[in-house]
C-alpha atoms as a PDB file:
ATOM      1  CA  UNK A   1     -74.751 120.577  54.031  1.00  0.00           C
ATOM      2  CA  UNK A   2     -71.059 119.857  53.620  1.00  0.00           C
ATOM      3  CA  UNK A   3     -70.925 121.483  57.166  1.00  0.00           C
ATOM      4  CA  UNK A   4     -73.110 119.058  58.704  1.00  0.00           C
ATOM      5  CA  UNK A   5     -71.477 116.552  57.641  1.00  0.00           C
ATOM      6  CA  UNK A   6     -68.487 117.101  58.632  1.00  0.00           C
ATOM      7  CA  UNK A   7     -69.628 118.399  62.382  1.00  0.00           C
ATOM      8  CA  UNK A   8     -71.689 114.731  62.631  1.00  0.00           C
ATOM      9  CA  UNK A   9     -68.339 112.564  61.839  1.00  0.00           C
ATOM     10  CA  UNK A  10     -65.721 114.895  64.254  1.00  0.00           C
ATOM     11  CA  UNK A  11     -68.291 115.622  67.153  1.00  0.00           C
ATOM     12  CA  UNK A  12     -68.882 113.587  70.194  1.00  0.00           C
ATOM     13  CA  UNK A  13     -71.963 112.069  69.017  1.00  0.00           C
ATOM     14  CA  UNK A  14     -69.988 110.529  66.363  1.00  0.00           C
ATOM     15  CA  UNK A  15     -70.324 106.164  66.014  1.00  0.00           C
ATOM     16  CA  UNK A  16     -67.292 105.004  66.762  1.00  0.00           C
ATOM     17  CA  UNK A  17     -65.546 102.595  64.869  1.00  0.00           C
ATOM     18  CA  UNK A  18     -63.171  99.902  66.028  1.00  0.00           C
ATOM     19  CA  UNK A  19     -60.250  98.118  63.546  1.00  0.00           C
ATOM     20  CA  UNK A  20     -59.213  94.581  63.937  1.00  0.00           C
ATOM     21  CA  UNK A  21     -56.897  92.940  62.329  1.00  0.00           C
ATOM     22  CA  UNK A  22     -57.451  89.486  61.364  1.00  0.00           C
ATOM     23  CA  UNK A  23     -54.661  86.629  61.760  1.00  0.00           C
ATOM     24  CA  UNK A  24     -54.870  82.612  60.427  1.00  0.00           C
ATOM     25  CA  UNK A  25     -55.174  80.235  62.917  1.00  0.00           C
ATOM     26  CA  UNK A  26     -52.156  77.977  62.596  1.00  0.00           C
ATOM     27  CA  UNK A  27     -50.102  81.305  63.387  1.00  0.00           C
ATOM     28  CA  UNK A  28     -51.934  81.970  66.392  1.00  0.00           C
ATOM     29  CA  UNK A  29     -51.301  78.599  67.582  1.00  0.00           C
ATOM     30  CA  UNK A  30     -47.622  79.156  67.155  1.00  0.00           C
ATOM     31  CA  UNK A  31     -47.940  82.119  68.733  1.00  0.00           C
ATOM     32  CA  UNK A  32     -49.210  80.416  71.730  1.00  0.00           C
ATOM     33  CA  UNK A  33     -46.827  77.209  71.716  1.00  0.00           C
ATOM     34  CA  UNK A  34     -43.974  79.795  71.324  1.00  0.00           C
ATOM     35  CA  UNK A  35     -45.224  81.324  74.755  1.00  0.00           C
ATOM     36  CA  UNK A  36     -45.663  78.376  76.270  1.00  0.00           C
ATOM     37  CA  UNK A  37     -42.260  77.064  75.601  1.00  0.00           C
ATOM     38  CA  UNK A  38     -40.698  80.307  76.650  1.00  0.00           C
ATOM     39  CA  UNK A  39     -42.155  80.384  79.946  1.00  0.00           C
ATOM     40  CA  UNK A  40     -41.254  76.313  80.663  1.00  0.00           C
ATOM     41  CA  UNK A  41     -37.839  77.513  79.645  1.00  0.00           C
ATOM     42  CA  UNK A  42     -37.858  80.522  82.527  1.00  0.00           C
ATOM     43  CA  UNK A  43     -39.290  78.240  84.735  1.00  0.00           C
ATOM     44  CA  UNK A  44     -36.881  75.724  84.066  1.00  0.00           C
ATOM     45  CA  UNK A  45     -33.959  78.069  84.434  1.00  0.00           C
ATOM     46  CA  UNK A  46     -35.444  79.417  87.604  1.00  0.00           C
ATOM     47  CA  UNK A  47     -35.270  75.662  89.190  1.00  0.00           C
ATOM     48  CA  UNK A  48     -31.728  74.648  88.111  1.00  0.00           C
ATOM     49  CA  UNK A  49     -30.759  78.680  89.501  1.00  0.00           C
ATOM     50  CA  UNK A  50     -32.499  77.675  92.712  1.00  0.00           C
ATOM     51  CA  UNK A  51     -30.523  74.073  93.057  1.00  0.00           C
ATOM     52  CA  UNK A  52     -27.497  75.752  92.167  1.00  0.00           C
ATOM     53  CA  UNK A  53     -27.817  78.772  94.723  1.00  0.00           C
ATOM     54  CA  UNK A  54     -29.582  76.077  97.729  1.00  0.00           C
ATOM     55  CA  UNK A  55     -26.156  73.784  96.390  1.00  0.00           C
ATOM     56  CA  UNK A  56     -28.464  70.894  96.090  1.00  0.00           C
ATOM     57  CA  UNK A  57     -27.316  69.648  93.103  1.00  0.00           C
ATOM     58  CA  UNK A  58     -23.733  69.843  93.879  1.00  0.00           C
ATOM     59  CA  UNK A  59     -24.381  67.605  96.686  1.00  0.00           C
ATOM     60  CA  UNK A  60     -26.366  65.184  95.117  1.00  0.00           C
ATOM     61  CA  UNK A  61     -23.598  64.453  92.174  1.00  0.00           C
ATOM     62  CA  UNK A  62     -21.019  64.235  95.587  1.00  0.00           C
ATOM     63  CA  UNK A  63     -23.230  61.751  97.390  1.00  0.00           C
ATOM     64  CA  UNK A  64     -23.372  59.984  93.717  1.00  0.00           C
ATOM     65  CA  UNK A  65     -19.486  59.843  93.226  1.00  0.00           C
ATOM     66  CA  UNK A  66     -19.030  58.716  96.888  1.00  0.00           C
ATOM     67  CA  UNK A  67     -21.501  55.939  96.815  1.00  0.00           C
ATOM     68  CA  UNK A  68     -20.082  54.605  93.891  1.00  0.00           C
ATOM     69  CA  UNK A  69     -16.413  54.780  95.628  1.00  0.00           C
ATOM     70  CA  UNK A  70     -18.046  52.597  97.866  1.00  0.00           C
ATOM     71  CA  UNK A  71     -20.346  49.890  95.294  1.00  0.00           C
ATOM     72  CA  UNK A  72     -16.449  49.631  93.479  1.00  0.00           C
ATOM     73  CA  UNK A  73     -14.708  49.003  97.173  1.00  0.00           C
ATOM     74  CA  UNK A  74     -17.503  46.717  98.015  1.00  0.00           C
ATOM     75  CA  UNK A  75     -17.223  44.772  95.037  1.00  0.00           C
ATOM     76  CA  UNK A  76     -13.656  44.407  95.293  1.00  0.00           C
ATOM     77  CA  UNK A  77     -13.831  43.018  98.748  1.00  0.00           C
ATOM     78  CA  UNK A  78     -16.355  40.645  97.524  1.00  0.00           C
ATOM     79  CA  UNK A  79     -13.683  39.553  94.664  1.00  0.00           C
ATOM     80  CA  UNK A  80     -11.191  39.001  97.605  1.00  0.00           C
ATOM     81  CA  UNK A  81     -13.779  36.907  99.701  1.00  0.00           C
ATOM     82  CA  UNK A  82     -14.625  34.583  96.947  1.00  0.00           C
ATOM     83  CA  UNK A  83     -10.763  33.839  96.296  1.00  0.00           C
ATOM     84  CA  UNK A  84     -10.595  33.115  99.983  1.00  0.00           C
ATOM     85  CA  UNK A  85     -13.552  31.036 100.121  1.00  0.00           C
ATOM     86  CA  UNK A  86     -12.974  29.310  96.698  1.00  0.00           C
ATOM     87  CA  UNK A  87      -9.018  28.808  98.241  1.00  0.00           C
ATOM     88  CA  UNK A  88     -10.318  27.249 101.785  1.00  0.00           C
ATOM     89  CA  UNK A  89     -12.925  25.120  99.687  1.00  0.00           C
ATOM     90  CA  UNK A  90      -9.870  23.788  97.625  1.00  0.00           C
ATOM     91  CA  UNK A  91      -8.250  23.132 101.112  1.00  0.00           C
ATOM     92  CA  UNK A  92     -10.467  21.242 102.300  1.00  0.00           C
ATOM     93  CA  UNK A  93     -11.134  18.832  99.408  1.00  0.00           C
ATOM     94  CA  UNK A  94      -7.373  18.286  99.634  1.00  0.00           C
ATOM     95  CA  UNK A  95      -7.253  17.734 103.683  1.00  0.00           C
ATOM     96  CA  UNK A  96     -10.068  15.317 102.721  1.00  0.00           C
ATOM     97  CA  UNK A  97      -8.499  13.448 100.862  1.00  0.00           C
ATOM     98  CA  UNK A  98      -5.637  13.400 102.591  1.00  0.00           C
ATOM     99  CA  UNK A  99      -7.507  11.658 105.067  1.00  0.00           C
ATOM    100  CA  UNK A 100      -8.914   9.075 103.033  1.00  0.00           C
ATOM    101  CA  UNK A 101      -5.602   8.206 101.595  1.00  0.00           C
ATOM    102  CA  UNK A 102      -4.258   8.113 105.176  1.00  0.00           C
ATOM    103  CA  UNK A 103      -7.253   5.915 106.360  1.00  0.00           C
ATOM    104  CA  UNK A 104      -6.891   3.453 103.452  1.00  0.00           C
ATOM    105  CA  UNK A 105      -3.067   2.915 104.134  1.00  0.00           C
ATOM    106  CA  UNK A 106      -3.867   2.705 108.077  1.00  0.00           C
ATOM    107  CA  UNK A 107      -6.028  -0.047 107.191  1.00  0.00           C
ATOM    108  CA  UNK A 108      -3.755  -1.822 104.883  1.00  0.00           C
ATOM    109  CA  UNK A 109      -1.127  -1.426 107.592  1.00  0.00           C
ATOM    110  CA  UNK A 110      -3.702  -2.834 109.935  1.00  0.00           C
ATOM    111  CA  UNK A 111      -4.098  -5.829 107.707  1.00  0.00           C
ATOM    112  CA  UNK A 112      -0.486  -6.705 106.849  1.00  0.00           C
ATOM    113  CA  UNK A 113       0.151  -6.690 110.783  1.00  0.00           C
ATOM    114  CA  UNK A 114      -2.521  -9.020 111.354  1.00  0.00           C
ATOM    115  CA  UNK A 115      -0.915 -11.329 108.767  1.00  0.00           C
ATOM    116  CA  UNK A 116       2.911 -10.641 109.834  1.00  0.00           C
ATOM    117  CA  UNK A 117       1.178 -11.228 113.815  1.00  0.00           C
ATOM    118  CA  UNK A 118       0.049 -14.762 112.344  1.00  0.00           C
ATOM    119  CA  UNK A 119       3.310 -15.106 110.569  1.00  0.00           C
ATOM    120  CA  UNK A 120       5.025 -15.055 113.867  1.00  0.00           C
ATOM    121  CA  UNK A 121       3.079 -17.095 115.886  1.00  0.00           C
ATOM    122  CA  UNK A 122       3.406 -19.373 113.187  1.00  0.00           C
ATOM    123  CA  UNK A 123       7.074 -19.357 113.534  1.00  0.00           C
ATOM    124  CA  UNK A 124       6.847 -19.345 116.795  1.00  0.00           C
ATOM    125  CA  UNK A 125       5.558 -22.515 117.157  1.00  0.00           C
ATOM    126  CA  UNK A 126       8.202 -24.333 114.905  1.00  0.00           C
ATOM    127  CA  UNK A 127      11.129 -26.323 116.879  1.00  0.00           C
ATOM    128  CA  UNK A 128      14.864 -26.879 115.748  1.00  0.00           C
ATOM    129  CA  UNK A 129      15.071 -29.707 112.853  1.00  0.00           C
ATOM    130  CA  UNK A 130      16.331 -33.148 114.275  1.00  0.00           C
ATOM    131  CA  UNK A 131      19.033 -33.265 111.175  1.00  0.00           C
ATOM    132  CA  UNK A 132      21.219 -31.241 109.496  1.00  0.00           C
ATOM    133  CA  UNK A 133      20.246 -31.740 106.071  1.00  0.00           C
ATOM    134  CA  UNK A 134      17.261 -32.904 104.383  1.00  0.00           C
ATOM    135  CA  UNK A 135      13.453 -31.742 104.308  1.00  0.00           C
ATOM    136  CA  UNK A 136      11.626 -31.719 107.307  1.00  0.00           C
ATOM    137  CA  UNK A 137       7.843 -30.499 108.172  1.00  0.00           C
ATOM    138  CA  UNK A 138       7.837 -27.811 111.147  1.00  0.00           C
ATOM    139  CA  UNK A 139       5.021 -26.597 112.897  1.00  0.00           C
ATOM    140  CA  UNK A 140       2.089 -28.665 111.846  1.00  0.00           C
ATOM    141  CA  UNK A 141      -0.811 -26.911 113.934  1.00  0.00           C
ATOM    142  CA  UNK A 142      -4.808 -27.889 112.845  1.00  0.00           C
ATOM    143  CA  UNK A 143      -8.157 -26.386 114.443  1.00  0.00           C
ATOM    144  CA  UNK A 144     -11.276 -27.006 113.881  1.00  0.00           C
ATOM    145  CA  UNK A 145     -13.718 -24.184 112.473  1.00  0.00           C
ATOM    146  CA  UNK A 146     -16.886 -25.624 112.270  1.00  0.00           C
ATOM    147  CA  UNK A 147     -18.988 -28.809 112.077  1.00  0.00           C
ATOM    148  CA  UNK A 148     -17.210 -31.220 109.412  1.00  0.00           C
ATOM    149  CA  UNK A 149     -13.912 -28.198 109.017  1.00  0.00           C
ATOM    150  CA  UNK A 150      -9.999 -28.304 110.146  1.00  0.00           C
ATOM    151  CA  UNK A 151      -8.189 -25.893 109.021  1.00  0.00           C
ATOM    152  CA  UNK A 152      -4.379 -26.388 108.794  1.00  0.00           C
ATOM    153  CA  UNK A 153      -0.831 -24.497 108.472  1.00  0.00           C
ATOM    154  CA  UNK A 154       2.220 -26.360 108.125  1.00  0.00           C
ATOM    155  CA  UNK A 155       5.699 -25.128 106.924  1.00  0.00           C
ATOM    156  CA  UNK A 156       8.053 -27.638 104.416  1.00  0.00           C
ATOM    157  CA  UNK A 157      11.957 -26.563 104.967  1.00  0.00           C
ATOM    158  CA  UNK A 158      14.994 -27.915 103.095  1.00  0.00           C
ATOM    159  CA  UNK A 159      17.796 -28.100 105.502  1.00  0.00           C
ATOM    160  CA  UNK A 160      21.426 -26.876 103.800  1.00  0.00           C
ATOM    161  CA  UNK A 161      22.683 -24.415 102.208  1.00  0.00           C
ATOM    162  CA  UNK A 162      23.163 -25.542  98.074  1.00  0.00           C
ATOM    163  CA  UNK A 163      20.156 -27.378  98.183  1.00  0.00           C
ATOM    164  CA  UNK A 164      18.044 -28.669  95.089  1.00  0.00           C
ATOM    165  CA  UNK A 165      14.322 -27.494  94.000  1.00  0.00           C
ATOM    166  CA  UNK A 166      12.047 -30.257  95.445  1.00  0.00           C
ATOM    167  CA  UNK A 167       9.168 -31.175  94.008  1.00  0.00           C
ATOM    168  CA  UNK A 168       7.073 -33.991  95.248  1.00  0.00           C
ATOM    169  CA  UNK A 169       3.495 -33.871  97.106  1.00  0.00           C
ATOM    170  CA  UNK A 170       2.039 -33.900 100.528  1.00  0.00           C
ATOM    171  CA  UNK A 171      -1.176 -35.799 101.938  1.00  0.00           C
ATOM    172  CA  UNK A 172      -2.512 -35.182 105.622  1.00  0.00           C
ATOM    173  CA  UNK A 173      -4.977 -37.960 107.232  1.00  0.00           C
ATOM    174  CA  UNK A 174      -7.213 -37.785 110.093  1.00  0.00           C
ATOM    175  CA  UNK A 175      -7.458 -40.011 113.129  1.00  0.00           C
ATOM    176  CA  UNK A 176     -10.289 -40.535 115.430  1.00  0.00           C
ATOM    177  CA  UNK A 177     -13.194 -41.945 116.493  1.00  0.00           C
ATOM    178  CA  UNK A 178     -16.808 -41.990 114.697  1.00  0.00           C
ATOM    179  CA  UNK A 179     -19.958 -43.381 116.413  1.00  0.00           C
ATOM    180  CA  UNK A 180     -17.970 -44.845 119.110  1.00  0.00           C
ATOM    181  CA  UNK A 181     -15.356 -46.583 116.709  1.00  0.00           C
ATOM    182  CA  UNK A 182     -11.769 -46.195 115.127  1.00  0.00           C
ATOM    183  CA  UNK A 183     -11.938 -43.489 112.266  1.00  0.00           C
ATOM    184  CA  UNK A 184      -9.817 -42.675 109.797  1.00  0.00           C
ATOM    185  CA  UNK A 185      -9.843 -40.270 106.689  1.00  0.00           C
ATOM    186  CA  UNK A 186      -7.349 -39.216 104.114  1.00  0.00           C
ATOM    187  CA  UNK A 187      -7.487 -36.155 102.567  1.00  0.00           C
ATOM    188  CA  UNK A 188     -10.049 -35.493 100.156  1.00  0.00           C
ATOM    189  CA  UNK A 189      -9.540 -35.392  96.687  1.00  0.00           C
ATOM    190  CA  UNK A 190      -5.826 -37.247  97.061  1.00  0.00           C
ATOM    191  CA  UNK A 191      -2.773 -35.827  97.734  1.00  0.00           C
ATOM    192  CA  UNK A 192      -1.907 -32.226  96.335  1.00  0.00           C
ATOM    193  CA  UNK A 193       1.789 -31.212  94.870  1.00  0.00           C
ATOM    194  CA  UNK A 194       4.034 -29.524  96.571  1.00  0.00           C
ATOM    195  CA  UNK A 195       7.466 -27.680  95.495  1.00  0.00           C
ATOM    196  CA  UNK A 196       9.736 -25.801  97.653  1.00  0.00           C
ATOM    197  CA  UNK A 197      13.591 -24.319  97.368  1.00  0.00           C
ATOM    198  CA  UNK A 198      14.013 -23.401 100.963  1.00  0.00           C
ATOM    199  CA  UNK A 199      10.665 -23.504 102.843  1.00  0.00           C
ATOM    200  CA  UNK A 200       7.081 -23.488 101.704  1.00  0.00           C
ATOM    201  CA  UNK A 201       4.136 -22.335 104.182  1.00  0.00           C
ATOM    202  CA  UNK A 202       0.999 -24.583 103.272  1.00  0.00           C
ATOM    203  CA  UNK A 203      -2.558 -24.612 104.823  1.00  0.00           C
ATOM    204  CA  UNK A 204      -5.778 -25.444 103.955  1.00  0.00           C
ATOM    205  CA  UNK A 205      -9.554 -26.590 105.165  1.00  0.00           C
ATOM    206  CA  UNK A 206     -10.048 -30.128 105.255  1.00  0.00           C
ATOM    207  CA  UNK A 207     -13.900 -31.609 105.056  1.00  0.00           C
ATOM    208  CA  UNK A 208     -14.729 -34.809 106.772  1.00  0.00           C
ATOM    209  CA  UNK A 209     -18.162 -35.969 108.862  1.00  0.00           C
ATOM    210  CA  UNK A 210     -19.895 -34.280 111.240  1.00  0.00           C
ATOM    211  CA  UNK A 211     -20.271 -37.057 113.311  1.00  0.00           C
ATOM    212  CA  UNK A 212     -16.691 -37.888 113.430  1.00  0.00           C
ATOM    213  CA  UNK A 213     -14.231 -36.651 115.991  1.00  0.00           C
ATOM    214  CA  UNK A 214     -10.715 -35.642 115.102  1.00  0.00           C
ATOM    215  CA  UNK A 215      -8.280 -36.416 117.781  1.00  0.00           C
ATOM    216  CA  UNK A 216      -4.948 -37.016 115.619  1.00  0.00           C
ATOM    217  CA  UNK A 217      -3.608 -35.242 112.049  1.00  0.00           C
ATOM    218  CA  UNK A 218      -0.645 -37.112 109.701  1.00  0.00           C
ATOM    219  CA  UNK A 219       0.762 -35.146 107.377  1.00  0.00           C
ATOM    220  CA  UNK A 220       3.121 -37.322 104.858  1.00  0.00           C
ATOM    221  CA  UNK A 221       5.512 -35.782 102.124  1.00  0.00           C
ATOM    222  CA  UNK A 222       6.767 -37.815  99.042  1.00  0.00           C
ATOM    223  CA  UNK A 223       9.036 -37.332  96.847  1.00  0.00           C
ATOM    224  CA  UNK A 224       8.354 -37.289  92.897  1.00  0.00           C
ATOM    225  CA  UNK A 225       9.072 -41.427  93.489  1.00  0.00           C
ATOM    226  CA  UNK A 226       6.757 -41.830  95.978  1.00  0.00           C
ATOM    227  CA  UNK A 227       9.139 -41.956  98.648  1.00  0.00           C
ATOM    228  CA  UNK A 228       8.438 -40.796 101.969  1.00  0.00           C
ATOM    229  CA  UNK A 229      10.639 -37.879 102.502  1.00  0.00           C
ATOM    230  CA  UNK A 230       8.937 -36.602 106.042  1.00  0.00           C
ATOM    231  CA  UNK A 231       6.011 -36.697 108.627  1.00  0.00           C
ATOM    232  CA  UNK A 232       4.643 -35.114 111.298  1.00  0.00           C
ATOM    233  CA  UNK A 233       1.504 -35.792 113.812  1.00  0.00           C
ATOM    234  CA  UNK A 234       0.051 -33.401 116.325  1.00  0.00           C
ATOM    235  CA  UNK A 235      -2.830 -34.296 118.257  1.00  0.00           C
ATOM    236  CA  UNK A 236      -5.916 -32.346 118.897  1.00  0.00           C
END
């Protein structure tokens, strides 16, 4: 019996029996993950070997250093552009006004030789005094600028050298004819003071009709006393 036995569990017609062993879950995930992450970390090894050995990656960090040589240049000439530009700009405001300056003195230059050009023609037209001392009206010249205007210029001079201040006045009147007749008009409003050292350059617009023709202009200076001191007539 014990014979049997024994011959049925050695011989080849034996069951066979197979062992497992039996492991948790959570440690055969590890298991995995820790293959997993093994093999990324060949893999990854292989690749940065391979970039190495091709010398990839040493170009790439060459072509990096040299393009930034070049952003840092580039900015630097930019720097130096805006410096220019921002110089020329401040240049140019300056030039400009420069120019305006220059333009408003070249017209103020302008003006004061128009007036100095008058000036002289005004002098021009005075004549020598008939006396050696005493006040004397030179150069009484009157136009007319418009229906009912005459404008005048006349200049007062004291003849002499230690001479006194005069004050006194001066009153013009107008001579001609209105609607076929005599005319005559004083100045409007009176006659109007006048004080002088040397000289004294007066003019003025006088008003009278529209109708009226000017042919002659008085012009009478007085002293403080009301007596006549000098006179003048031009005709027109």
């Amino acid at each position: 019996m014990r014979w049997k036995t024994f011959r049925r569990r050695h011989s080849m017609s034996a069951p066979r029996v197979i062992v497992t062993r039996h492991l948790p879950w959570p440690l055969r995930w590890a298991v995995i993950a820790l293959v997993f992450g093994f093999s990324a970390a060949i893999g990854l090894w292989a690749f940065e070997f391979g970039k190495d050995i091709a010398g990839l990656d040493r170009d790439a960090k060459e072509e990096l250093n040299r393009l930034r040589v070049e952003v840092q240049q580039l900015r630097i000439d930019r720097d130096k552009a805006q410096s220019i530009a921002n110089s020329a700009e401040s240049l140019l405001k300056a030039e400009r006004a420069a120019q305006d300056r220059l333009a408003r003195q070249l017209k103020e230059l302008e003006t004061d030789h128009l007036a100095l050009k008058g000036d002289l023609g005004f002098f021009e037209r005075m004549f020598p005094p008939t006396g050696s001392n005493g006040l004397a009206v030179r150069a009484l010249h009157a136009e007319p600028r418009g229906p009912g205007q005459l404008r005048y210029q006349m200049m007062v001079m004291q003849n002499g050298k230690a001479v006194a201040e005069f004050n006194g006045r001066y009153e013009l009147t107008l001579g001609g004819t209105m609607d076929g007749r005599p005319w005559s008009q004083a100045m409007p409003g009176g006659h109007k003071p006048l004080q002088l050292k040397q000289y004294a350059r007066v003019e003025g617009v006088l008003q009278f009709p529209a109708q009226a023709v000017v042919k002659t202009v008085q012009v009478k200076v007085t002293d403080d006393t009301g007596g006549v001191r000098a006179t003048q007539t031009v005709r027109l």
